[in-house]
Each structure stands twice: as structure tokens, then as C-alpha cells.
Protein backbone atom coordinates (compact mmCIF):
# COMPACT_ATOMS: atom_id res chain seq x y z
CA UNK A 1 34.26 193.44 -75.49
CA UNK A 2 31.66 192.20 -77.62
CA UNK A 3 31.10 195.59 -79.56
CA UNK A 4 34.85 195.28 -80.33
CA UNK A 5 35.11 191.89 -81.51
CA UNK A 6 31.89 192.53 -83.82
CA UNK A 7 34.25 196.50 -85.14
CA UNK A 8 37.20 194.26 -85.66
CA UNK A 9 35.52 192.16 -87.93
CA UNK A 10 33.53 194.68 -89.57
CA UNK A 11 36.83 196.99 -90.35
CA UNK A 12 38.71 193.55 -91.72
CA UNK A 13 35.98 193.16 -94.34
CA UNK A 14 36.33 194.69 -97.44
CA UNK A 15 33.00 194.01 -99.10
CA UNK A 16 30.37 196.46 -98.28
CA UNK A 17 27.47 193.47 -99.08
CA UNK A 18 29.61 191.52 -95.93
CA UNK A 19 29.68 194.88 -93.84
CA UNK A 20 26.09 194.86 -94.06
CA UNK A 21 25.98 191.43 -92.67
CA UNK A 22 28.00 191.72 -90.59
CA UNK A 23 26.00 195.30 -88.61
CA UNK A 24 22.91 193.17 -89.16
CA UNK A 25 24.13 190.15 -86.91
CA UNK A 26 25.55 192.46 -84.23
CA UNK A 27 22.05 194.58 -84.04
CA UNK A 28 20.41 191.23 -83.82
CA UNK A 29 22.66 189.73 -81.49
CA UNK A 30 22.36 192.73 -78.93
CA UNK A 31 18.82 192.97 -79.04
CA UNK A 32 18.72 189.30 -78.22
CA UNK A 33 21.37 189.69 -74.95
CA UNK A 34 19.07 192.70 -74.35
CA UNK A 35 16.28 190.06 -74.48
CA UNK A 36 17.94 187.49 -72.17
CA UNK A 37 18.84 190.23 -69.75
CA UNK A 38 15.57 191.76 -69.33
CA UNK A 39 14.19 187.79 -68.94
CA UNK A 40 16.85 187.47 -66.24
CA UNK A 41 16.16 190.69 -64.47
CA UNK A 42 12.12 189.78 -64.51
CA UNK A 43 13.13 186.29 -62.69
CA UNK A 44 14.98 188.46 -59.96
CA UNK A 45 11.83 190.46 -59.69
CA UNK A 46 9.67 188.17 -58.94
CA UNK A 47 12.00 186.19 -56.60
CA UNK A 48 12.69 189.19 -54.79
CA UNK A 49 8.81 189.98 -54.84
CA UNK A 50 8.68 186.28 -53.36
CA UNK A 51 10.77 186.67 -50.43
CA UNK A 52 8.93 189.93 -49.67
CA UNK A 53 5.85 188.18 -49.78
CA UNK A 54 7.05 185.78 -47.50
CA UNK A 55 8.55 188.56 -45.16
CA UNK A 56 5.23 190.29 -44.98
CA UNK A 57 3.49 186.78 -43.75
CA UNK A 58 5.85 186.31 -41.20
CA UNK A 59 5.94 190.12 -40.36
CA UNK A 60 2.10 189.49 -39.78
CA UNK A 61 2.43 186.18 -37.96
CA UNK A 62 4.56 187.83 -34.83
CA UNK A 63 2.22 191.06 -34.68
CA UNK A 64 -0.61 191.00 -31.98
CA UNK A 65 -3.75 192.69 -32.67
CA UNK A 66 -2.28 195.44 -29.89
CA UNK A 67 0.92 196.10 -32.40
CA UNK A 68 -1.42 196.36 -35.39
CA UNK A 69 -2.99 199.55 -34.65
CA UNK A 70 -2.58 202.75 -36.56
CA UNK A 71 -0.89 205.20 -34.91
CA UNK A 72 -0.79 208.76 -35.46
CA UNK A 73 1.58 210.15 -38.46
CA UNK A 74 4.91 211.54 -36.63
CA UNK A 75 6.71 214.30 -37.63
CA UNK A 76 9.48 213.66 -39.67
CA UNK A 77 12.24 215.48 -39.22
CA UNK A 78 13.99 214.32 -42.62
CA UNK A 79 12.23 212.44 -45.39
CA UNK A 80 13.96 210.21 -47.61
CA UNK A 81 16.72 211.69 -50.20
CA UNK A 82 18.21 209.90 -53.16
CA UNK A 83 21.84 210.79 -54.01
CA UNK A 84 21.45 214.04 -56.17
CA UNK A 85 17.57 214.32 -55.75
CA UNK A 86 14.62 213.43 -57.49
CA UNK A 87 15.68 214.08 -61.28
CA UNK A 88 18.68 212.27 -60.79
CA UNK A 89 16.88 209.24 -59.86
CA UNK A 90 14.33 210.16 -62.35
CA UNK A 91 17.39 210.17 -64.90
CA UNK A 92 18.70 206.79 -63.67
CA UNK A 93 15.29 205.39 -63.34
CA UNK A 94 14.96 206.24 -67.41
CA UNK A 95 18.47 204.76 -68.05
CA UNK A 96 17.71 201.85 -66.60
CA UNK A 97 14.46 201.31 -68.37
CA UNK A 98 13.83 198.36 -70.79
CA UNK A 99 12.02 199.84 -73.54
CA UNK A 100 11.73 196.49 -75.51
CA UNK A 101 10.11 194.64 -73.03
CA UNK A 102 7.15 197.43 -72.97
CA UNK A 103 4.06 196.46 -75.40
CA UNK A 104 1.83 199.31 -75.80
CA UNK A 105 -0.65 200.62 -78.51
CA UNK A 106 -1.06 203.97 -76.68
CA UNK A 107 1.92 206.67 -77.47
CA UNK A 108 2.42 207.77 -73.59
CA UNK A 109 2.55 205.18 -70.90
CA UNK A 110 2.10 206.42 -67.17
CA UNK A 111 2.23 204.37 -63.55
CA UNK A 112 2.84 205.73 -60.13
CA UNK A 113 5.52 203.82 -58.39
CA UNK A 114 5.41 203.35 -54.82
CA UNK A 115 7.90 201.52 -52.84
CA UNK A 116 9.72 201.38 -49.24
CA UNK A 117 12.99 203.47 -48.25
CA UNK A 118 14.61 200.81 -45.92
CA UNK A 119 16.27 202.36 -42.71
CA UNK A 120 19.34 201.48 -43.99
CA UNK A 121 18.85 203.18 -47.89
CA UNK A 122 17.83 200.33 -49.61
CA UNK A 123 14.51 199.66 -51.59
CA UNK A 124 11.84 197.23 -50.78
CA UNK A 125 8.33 196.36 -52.05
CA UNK A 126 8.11 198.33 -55.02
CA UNK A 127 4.45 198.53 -56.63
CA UNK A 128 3.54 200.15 -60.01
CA UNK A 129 0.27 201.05 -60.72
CA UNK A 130 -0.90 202.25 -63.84
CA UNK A 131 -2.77 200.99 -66.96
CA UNK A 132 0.14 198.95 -68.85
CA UNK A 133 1.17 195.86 -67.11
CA UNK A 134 4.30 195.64 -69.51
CA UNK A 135 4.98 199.32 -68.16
CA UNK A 136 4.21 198.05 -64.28
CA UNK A 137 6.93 195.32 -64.59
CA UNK A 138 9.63 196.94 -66.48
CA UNK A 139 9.17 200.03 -63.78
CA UNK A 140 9.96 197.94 -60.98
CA UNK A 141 13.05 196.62 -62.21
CA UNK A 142 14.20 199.48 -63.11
CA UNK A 143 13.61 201.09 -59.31
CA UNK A 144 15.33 197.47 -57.79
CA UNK A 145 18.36 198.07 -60.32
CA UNK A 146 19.17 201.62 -59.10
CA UNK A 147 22.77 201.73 -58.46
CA UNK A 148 22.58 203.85 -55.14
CA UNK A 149 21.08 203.67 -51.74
CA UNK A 150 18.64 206.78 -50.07
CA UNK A 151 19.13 207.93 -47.55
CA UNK A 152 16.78 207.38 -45.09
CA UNK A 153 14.02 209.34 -43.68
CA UNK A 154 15.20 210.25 -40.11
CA UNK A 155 12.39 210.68 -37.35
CA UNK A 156 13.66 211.83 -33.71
CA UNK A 157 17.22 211.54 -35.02
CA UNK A 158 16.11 207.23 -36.09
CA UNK A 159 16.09 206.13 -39.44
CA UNK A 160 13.09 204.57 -40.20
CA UNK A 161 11.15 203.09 -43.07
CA UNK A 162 9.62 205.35 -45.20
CA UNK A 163 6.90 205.27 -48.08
CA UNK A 164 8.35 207.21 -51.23
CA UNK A 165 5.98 207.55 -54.32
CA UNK A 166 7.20 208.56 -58.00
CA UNK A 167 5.03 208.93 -60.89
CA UNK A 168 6.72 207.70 -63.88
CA UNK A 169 5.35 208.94 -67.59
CA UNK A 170 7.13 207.61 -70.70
CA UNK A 171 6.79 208.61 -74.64
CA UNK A 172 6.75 205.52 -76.53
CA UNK A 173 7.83 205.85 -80.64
């Protein structure tokens, strides 16, 4: 809507000094609802980081020291799929990427991303690791703001919560 407000007004103007303007103040005015948006999405990350945080306290509250062992690694009879596979949630992972809100000297940024496949699809605690903090954050949003679920890794015919790891590598210009 906003794109065709700002064409409107550019194709009504006849001088070319005005339609210069005019492109300027729509570049500048997207970057800056690109700005907000990325601010906005950063707050839900770390609120939904919070609550997580929380989770995991309370999680470790109710466990006795006879739940906390390690057990052995089960098989798993399906681990857990995005919709389309990896390189389409590579793709989307891209798509969704904030490249404005990375700050970076060095050309090629890298982190590994791991988070948690939910039983029921969705994502949980996602962590980025790598050398670029700006990188880190703007990698976890992007994995909270996919637009599908998994599907989740299926032991003994159960979902259950699975560990999923994606190394993420990104040419800055």
C-alpha cells in the first residue's frame, strides 16, 4: 500500500528534480520501517528467549537428580524434516534475514545455529554461535520467523524433541 501511495505520487510529478525527491524519501522511509521492524522483531527475541529461560528453571526445579541422568541415545526412527528440506529452509532462512541490522568488517560472516524441533513442529531455544554477535542475533530471528512448522522427529512411532543444527554462512557487500 505504501509502495503505491509513494508510485502515485511519483507518476503525478512532472519535474524530474521532484521525482528525485520524491525516490529519495521512499528509500529512506523503507529503510527506516525496515529499521523499526527489525527493533521490534529483536524485542520478541529476547522475550521469547525470556520465557524460555524461565521454562528451563522451572523444567529444572521439578527434575530429581534420578530424572537428570543421561540416558543412552535411542534410535530414531525419523529425524526432524522441514517442509521441502533443508535448502528450502535454507532459502527461507536467507529471505528472512535482516541484512541491515548485521555490522561486520569481515566480507563472509558464519555461525552454526542450533535450536529445538518441538514434538509438535515448532522451534524453541535457538542458539547461534559464531564470531559476529550482529550475525548471532539477526540468525535467530530469522529461524523464530520461519513461516512453517517441522515435522517432528518420530522415535518408536512418538514425536519427540529433537536437536537440529544448521550452519549458516553469509557474503556481506
Amino acid at each position: 500500500m505504501l509502495s503505491k501511495e509513494f508510485k502515485k505520487k511519483f507518476d503525478a510529478e512532472k519535474d524530474n528534480f521532484h521525482k528525485a525527491s520524491i525516490k529519495l524519501d521512499y528509500l529512506l522511509f523503507m529503510r527506516k520501517m525496515d529499521s523499526i521492524e527489525n527493533v521490534a522483531l529483536t524485542g520478541a527475541l529476547l522475550k521469547t528467549k525470556n520465557l524460555e529461560d524461565l521454562g528451563k528453571l522451572n523444567l529444572l526445579k521439578k527434575n530429581s537428580p534420578a530424572e537428570a541422568t543421561i540416558s543412552p541415545s535411542p534410535v530414531i526412527d525419523k529425524v526432524a524434516d522441514y517442509p521441502g528440506g533443508i535448502n528450502e529452509l535454507r532459502r527461507e532462512v536467507a529471505d528472512l534475514f535482516y541484512l541491515g541490522g548485521v555490522y561486520s568488517d569481515i566480507k563472509t560472516v558464519k555461525a552454526n545455529v542450533a535450536f529445538i524441533v518441538e514434538k509438535d513442529g515448532s522451534i524453541s531455544n535457538v542458539e547461534a554461535d559464531g564470531d559476529n554477535f550482529t550475525f548471532n542475533r539477526q540468525a535467530q530471528i530469522a529461524l523464530y520467523s520461519v513461516s512453517q512448522k517441522f515435522s517432528p522427529a518420530i522415535i518408536n512411532g512418538d514425536p519427540v524433541r529433537y536437536r537440529f543444527r544448521l550452519p549458516l554462512t553469509m557474503n556481506l557487500e
